[in-house]
C-alpha atoms as a PDB file:
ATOM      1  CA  UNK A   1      -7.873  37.597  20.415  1.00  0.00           C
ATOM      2  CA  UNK A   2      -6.885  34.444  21.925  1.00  0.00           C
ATOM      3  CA  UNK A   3      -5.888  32.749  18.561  1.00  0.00           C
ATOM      4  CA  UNK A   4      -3.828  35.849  17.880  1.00  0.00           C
ATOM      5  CA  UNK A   5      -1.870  35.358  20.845  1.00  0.00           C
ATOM      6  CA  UNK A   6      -1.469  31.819  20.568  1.00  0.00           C
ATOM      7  CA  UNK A   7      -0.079  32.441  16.599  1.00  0.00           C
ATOM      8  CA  UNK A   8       2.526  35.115  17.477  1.00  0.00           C
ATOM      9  CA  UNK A   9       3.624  33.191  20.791  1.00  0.00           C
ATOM     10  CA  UNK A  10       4.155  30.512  18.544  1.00  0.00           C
ATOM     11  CA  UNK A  11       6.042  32.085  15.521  1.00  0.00           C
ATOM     12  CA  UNK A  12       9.904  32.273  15.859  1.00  0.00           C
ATOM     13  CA  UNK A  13      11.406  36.065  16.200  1.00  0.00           C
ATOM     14  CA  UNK A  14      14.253  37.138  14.154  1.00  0.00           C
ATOM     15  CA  UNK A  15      17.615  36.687  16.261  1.00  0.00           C
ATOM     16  CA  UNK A  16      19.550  39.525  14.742  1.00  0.00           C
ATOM     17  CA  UNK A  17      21.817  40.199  17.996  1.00  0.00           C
ATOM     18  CA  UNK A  18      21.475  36.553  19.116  1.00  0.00           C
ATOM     19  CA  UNK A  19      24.976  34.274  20.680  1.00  0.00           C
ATOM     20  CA  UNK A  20      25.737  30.724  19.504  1.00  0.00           C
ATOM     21  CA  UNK A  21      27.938  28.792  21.667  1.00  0.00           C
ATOM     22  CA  UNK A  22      30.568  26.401  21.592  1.00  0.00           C
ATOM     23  CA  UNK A  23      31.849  23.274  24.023  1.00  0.00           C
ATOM     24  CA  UNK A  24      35.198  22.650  24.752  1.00  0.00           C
ATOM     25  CA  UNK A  25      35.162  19.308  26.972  1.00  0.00           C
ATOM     26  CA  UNK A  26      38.970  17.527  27.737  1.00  0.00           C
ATOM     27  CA  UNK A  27      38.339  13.693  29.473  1.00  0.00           C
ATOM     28  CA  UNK A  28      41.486  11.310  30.101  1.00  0.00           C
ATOM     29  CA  UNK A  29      41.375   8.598  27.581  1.00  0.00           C
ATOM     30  CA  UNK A  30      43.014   5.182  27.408  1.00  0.00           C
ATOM     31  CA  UNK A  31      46.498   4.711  28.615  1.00  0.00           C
ATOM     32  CA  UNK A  32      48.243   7.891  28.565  1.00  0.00           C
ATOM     33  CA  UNK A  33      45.950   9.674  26.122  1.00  0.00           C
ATOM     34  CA  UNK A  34      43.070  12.623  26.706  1.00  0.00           C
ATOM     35  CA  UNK A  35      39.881  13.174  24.264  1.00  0.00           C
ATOM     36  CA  UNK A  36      39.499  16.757  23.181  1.00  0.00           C
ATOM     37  CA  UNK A  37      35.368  17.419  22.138  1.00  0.00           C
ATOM     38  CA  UNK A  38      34.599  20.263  20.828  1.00  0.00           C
ATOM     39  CA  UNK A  39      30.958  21.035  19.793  1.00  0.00           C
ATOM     40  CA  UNK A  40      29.463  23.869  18.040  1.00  0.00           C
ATOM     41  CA  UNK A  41      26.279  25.726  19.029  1.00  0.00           C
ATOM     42  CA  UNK A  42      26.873  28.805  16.873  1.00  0.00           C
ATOM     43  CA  UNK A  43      24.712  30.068  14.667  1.00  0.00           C
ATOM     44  CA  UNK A  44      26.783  29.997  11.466  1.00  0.00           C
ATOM     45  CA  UNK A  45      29.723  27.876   9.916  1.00  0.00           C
ATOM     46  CA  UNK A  46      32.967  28.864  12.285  1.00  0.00           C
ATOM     47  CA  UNK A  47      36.413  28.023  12.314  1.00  0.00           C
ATOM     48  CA  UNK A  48      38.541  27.215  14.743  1.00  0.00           C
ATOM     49  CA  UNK A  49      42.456  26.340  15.985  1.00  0.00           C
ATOM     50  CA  UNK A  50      42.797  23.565  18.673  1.00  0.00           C
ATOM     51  CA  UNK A  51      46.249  23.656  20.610  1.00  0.00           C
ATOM     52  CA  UNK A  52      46.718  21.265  23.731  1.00  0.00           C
ATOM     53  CA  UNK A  53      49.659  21.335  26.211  1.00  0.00           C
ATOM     54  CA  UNK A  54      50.968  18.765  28.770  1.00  0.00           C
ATOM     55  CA  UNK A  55      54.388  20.771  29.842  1.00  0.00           C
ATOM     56  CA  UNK A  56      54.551  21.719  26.389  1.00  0.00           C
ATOM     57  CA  UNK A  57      52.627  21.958  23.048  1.00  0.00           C
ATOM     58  CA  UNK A  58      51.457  18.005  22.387  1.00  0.00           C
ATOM     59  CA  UNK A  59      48.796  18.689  19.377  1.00  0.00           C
ATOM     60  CA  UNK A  60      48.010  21.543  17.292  1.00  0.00           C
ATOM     61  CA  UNK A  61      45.364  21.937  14.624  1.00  0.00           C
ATOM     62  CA  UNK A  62      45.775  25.037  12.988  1.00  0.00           C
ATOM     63  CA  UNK A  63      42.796  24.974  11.035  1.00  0.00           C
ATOM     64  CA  UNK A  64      38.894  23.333  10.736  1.00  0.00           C
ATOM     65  CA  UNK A  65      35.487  24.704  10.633  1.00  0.00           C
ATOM     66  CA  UNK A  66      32.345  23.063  12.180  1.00  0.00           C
ATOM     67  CA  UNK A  67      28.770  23.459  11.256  1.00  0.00           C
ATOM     68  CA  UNK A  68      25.922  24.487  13.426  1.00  0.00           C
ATOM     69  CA  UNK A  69      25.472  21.692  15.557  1.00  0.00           C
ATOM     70  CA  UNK A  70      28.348  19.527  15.008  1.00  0.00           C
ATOM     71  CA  UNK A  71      31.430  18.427  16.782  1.00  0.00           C
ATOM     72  CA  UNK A  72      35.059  17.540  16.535  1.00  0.00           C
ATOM     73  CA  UNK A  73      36.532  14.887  18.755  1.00  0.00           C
ATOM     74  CA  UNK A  74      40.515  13.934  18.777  1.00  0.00           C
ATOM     75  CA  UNK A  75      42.599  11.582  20.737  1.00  0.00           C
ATOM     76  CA  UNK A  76      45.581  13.295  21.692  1.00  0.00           C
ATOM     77  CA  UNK A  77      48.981  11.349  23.175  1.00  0.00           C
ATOM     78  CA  UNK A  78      50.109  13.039  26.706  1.00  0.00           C
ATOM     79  CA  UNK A  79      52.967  10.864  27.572  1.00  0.00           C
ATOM     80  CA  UNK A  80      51.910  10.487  30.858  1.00  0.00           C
ATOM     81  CA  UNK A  81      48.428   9.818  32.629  1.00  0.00           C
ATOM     82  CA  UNK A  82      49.260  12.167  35.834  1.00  0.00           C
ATOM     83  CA  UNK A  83      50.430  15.009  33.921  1.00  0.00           C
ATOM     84  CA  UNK A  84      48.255  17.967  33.493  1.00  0.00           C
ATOM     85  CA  UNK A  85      46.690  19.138  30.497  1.00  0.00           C
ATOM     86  CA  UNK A  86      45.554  22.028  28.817  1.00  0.00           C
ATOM     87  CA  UNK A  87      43.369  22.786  25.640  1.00  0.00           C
ATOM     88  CA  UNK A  88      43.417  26.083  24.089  1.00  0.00           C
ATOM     89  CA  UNK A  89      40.520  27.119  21.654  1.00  0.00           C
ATOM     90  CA  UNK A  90      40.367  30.209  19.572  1.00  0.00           C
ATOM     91  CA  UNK A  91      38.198  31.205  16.795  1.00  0.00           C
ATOM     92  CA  UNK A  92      39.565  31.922  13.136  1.00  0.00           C
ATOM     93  CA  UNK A  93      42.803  34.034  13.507  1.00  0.00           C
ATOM     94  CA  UNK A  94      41.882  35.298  16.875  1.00  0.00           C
ATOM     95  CA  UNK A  95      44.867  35.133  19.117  1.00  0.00           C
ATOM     96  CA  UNK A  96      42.060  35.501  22.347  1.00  0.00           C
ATOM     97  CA  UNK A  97      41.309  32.292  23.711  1.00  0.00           C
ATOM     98  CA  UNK A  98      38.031  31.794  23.257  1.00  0.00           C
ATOM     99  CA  UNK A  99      37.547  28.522  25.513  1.00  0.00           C
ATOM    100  CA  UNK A 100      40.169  26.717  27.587  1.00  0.00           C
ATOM    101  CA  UNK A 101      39.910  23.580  30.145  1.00  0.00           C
ATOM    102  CA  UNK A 102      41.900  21.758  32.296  1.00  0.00           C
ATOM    103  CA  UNK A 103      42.724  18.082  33.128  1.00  0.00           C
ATOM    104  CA  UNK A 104      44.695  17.860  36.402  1.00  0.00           C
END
């Protein structure tokens, strides 16, 4: 009986109604520039639209998909170190943000 517990507490369940996640970090970069990371955690391929604002709209990538477990980083111009900024990401077509951060 013991074995039998130790072989089912050891065999992975099916994750039918199980969340992936994704991380959406911002960081100031050199001179007036901020790195946008964005890691994936979900359980399938997923894409994704990146838009990041500093008064206004300073880089948009429509499109790009990540695999389970990878990650997307960009250097994005700001035009000036003390100004805040904003990154907006949404999954697919979805016009919901799905994350957002700030960089005061």
């Amino acid at each position: 009986m013991i074995a039998g517990a130790a072989v089912l507490a050891r065999t992975p369940l099916a994750a039918k109604r199980a969340q992936g996640y994704t991380i959406l970090a911002l960081a100031r970069g050199p001179g007036s520039t901020v790195v946008v990371d964005v890691r994936s955690g979900e359980l399938a391929p997923t894409r994704y639209r990146l838009v990041v604002t500093a008064g206004k709209t300073v880089y948009r990538k429509e499109t790009f998909e990540l695999e389970p477990g990878s990650r997307r980083s960009v250097r994005v111009a700001v035009g000036s170190r003390t100004r805040p900024v904003a990154a907006d990401l949404y999954r697919g077509k979805q016009a919901r943000t799905y994350r957002r951060v700030h960089l005061r």
